[in-house]
Protein backbone atom coordinates (compact mmCIF):
# COMPACT_ATOMS: atom_id res chain seq x y z
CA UNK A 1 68.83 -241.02 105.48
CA UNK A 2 68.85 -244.30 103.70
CA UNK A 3 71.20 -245.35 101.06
CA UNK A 4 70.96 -248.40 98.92
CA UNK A 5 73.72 -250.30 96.99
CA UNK A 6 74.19 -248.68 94.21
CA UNK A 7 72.37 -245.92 95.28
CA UNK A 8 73.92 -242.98 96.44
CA UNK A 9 70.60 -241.65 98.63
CA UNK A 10 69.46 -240.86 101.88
CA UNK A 11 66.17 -242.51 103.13
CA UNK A 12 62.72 -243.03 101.34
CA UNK A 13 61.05 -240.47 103.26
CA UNK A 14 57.65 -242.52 101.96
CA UNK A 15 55.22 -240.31 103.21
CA UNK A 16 56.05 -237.92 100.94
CA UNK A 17 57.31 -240.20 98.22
CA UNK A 18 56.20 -238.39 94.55
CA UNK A 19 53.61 -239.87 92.85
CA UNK A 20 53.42 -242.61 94.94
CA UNK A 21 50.89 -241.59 97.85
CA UNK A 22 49.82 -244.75 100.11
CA UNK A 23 52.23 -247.43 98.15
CA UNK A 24 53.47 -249.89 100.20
CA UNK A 25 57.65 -249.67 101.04
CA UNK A 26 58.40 -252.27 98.68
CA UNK A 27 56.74 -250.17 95.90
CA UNK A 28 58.15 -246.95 97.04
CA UNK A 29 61.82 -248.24 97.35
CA UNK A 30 61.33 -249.39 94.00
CA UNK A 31 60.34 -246.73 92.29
CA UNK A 32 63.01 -244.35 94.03
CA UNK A 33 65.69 -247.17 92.89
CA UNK A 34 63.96 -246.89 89.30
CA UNK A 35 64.07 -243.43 89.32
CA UNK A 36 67.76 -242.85 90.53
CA UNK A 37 68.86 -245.77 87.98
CA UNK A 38 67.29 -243.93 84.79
CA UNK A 39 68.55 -240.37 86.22
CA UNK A 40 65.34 -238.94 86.75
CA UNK A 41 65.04 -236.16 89.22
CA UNK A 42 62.86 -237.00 92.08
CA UNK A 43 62.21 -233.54 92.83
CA UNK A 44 61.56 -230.35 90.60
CA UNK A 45 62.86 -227.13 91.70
CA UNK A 46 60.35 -224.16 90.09
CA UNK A 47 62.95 -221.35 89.39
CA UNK A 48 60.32 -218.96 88.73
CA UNK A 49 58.85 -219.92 92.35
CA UNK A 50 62.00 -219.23 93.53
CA UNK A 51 62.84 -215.74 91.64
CA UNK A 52 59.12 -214.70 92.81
CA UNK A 53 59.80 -215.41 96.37
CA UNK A 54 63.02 -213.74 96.07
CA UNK A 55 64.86 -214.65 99.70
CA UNK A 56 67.72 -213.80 101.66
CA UNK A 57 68.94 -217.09 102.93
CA UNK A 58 68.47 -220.47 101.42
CA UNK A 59 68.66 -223.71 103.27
CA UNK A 60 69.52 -226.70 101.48
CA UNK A 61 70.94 -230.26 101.90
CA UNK A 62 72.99 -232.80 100.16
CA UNK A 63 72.56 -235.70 103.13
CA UNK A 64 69.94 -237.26 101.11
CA UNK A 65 68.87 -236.99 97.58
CA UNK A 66 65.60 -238.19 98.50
CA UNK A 67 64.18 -236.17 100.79
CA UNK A 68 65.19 -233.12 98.55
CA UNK A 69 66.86 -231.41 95.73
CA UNK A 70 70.54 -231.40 96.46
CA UNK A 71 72.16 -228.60 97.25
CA UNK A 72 74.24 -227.70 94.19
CA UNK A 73 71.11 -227.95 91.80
CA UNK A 74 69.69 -225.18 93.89
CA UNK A 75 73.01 -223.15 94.13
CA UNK A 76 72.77 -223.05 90.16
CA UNK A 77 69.00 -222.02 90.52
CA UNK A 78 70.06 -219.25 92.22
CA UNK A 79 73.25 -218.20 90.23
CA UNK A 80 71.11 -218.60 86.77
CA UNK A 81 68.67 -216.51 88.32
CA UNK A 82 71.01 -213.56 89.19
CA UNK A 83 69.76 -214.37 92.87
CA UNK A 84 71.46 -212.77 95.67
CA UNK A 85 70.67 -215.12 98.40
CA UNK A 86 72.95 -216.91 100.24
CA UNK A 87 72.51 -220.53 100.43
CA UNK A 88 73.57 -223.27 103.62
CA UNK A 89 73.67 -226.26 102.90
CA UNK A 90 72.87 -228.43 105.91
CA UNK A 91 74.51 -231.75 106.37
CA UNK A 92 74.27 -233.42 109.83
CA UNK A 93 75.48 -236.87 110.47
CA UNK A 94 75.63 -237.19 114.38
CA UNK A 95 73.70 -235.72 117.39
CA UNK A 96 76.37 -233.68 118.00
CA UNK A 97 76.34 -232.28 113.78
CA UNK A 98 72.50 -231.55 114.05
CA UNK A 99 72.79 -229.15 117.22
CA UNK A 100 75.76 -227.53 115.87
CA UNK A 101 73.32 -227.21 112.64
CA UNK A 102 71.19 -225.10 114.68
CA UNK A 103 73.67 -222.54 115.46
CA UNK A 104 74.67 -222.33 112.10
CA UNK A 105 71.20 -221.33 110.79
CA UNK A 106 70.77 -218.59 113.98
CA UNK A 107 74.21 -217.40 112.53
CA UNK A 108 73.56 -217.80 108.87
CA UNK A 109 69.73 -215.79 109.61
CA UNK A 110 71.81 -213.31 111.82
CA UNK A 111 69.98 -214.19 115.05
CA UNK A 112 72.94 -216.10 116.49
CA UNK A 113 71.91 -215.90 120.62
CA UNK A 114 67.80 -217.45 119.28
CA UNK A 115 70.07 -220.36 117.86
CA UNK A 116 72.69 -220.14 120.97
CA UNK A 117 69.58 -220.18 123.87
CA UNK A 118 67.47 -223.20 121.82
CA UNK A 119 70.65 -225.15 121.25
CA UNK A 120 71.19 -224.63 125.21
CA UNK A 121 67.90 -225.55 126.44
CA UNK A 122 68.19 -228.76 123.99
CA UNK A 123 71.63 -229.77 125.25
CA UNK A 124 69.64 -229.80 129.04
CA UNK A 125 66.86 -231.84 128.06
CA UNK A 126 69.54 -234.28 126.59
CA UNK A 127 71.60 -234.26 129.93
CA UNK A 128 68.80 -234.95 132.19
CA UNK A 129 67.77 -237.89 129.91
CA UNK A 130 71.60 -239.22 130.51
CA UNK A 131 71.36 -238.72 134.07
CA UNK A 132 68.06 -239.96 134.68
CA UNK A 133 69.13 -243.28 133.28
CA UNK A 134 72.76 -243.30 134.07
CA UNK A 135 73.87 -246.44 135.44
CA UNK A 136 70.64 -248.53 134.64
CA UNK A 137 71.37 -252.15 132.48
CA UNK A 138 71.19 -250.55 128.73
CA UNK A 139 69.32 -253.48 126.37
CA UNK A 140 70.20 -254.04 122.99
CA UNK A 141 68.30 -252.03 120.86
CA UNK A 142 67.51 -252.25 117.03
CA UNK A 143 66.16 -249.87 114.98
CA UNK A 144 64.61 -250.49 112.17
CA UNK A 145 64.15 -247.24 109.45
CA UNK A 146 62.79 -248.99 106.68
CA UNK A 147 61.10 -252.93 106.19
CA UNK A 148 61.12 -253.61 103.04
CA UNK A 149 64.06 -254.52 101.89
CA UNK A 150 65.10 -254.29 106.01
CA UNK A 151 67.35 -251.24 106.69
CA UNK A 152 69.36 -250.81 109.91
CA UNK A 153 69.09 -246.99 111.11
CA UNK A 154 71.74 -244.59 110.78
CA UNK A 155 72.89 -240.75 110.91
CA UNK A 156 72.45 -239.72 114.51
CA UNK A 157 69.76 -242.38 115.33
CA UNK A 158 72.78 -244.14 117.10
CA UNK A 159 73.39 -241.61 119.44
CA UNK A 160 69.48 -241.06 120.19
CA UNK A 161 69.62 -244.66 121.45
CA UNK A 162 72.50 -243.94 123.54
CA UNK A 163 71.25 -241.25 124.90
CA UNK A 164 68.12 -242.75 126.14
CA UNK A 165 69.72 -245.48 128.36
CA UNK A 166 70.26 -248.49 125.37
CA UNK A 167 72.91 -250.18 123.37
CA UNK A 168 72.64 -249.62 119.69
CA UNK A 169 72.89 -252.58 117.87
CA UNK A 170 72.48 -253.52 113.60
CA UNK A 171 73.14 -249.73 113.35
CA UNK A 172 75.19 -247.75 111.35
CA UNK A 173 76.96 -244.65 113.54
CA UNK A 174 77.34 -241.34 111.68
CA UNK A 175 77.14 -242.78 108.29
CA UNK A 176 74.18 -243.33 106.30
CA UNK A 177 71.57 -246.23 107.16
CA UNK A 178 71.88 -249.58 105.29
CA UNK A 179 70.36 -252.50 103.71
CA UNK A 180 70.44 -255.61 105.95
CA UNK A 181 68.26 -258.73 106.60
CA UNK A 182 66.46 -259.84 109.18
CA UNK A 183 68.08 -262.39 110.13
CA UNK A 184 71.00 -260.00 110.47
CA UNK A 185 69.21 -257.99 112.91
CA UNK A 186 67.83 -261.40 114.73
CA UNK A 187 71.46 -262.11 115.18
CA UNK A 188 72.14 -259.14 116.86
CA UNK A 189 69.90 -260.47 119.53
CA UNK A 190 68.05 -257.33 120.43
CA UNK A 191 65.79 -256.55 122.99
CA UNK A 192 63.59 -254.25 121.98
CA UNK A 193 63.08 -253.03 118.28
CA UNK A 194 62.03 -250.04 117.22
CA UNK A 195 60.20 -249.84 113.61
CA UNK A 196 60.90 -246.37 112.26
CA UNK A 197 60.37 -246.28 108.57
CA UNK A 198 61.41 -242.74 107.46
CA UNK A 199 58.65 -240.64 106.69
CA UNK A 200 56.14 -241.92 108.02
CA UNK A 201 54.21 -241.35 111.22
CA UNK A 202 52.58 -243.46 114.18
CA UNK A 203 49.77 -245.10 112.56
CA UNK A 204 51.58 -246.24 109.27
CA UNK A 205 54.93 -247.41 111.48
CA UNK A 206 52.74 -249.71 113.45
CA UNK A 207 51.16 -250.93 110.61
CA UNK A 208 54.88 -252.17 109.77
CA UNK A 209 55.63 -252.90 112.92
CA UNK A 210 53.05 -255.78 113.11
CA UNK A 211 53.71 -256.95 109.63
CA UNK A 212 57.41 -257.59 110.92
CA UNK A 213 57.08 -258.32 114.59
CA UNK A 214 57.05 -261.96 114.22
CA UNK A 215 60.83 -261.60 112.80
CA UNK A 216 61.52 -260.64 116.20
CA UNK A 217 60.49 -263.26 118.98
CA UNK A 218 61.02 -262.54 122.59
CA UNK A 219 61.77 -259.23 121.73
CA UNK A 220 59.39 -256.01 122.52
CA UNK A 221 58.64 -254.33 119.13
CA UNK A 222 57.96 -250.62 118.83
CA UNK A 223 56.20 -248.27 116.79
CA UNK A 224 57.71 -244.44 116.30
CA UNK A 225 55.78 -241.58 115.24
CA UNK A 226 59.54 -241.69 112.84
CA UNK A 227 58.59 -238.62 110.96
CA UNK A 228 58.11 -236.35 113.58
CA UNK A 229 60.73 -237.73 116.01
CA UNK A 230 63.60 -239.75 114.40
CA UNK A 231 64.48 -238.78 110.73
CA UNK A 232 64.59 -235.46 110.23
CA UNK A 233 68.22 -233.13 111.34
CA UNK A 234 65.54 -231.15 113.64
CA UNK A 235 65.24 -229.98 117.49
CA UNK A 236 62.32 -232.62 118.12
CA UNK A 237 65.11 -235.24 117.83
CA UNK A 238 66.04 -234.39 121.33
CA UNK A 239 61.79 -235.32 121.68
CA UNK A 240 62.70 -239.15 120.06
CA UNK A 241 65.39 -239.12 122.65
CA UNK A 242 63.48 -238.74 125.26
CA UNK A 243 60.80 -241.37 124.27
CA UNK A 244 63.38 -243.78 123.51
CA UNK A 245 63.98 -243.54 126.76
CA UNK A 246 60.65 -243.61 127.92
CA UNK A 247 60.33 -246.85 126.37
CA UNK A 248 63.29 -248.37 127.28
CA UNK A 249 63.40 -247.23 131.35
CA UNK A 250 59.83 -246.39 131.77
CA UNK A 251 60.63 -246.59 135.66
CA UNK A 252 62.99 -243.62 135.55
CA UNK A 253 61.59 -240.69 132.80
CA UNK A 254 58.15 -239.24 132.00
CA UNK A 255 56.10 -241.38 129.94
CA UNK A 256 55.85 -240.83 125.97
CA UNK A 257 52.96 -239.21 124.63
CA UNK A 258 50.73 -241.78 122.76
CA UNK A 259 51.13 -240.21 119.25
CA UNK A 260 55.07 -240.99 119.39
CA UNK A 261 55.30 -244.44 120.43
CA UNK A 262 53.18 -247.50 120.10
CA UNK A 263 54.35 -251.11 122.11
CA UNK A 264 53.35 -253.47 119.25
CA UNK A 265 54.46 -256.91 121.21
């Protein structure tokens, strides 16, 4: 979900960055900038892969050029190929796009009440979070999707925050994440931080999360399992939603399982 000046991406996604397995973020946001700069694909789509598998429905995105092909290189894949499958392209940038998302895939698959009953049961996990921390003091909350350079969070990773009982702050609402400093977060005077850098999971993100913590004094600093809970336009967002919560109001929701959140100070 990131997006750097001059860089029309969405976020590193560094887990699964190409050729670059266990670089550090400064290396991997330099070799994405590198590679967007000379034009070089990040990806390779296999067209014979494709033809072989020959499908019915084909879900794409063009929210981040990072994290995958973009949808109109496959939609020529598929057209040079003589494919007849249909393609959705699937571009959420709030809470509210994401879940709607869902629905469109049950339609698009032609299981429409599947998508209508998860979307439900999803919605009512999200309510009882809002209720269960209604009218509680929300703290300032920053979240942090990549370290190096800083990035404020963006997409729908507001709205998680809101959701769980805080007040977003250094964010960027329904547009993509962006490059910041961190003394522009320190000015934002948050409470607690949460270090999220896309694409990775617990263990990595609170490796960060010390390595930046003392930016950050007074303030509690969090790890997120970000992968699995935070970055990707997926159901188990509703799951970083609720242990946002869980770390924010511990007092008033179910604790977060240890693999999705780690209190770093």
């Amino acid at each position: 979900m990131r997006g750097d000046p001059g860089v029309p991406v969405g976020h590193h996604c560094g887990r699964r960055r190409p050729g670059h397995p266990g670089h550090s973020p400064g290396d991997i946001d330099a070799y994405v900038k590198a590679q967007v700069a000379a034009g070089a694909d990040l990806y390779t789509l296999h067209s014979g892969a494709l033809a072989g598998l020959d499908p019915d429905l084909i879900l794409t995105q063009d929210l981040c050029r990072v994290c995958a092909l973009p949808s109109g290189r496959v939609a020529d894949a598929v057209a040079h190929l003589g494919c007849r499958a249909d393609v959705l392209s699937l571009d959420p940038y709030t809470l509210d796009d994401v879940l709607e998302s869902i629905r469109a895939v049950g339609a698009a698959a032609r299981v429409p009440d599947r998508a209508e009953a998860l979307v439900d049961g999803l919605w009512a996990r999200l309510a009882a979070v809002r209720a269960a921390v209604a009218g509680r003091p929300r703290p300032r909350v920053a979240v942090v999707e990549w370290v190096d350079p800083p990035f404020g969070a963006g997409h729908w990773i507001p709205d998680l925050v809101d959701v769980a009982g805080g007040e977003p702050v250094g964010t960027h609402r329904g547009a993509r994440s962006g490059p910041t400093t961190w003394e522009a977060l320190r000015a934002a005077r948050p409470e607690v931080v949460l270090v999220a850098p896309c694409g990775f999971r617990l263990d990595s993100a609170a490796e960060q999360a010390s390595a930046v913590a003392g930016h950050f004094p007074g303030a509690q600093v969090w790890a997120l399992d970000a992968d699995g809970l935070i970055v990707r336009a997926a159901p188990r967002l509703v799951d970083g939603a609720e242990t946002i919560a869980a770390i924010l109001h511990p007092d008033a929701v179910p604790a977060a399982p240890p693999e999705a959140a780690r209190r770093i100070t």
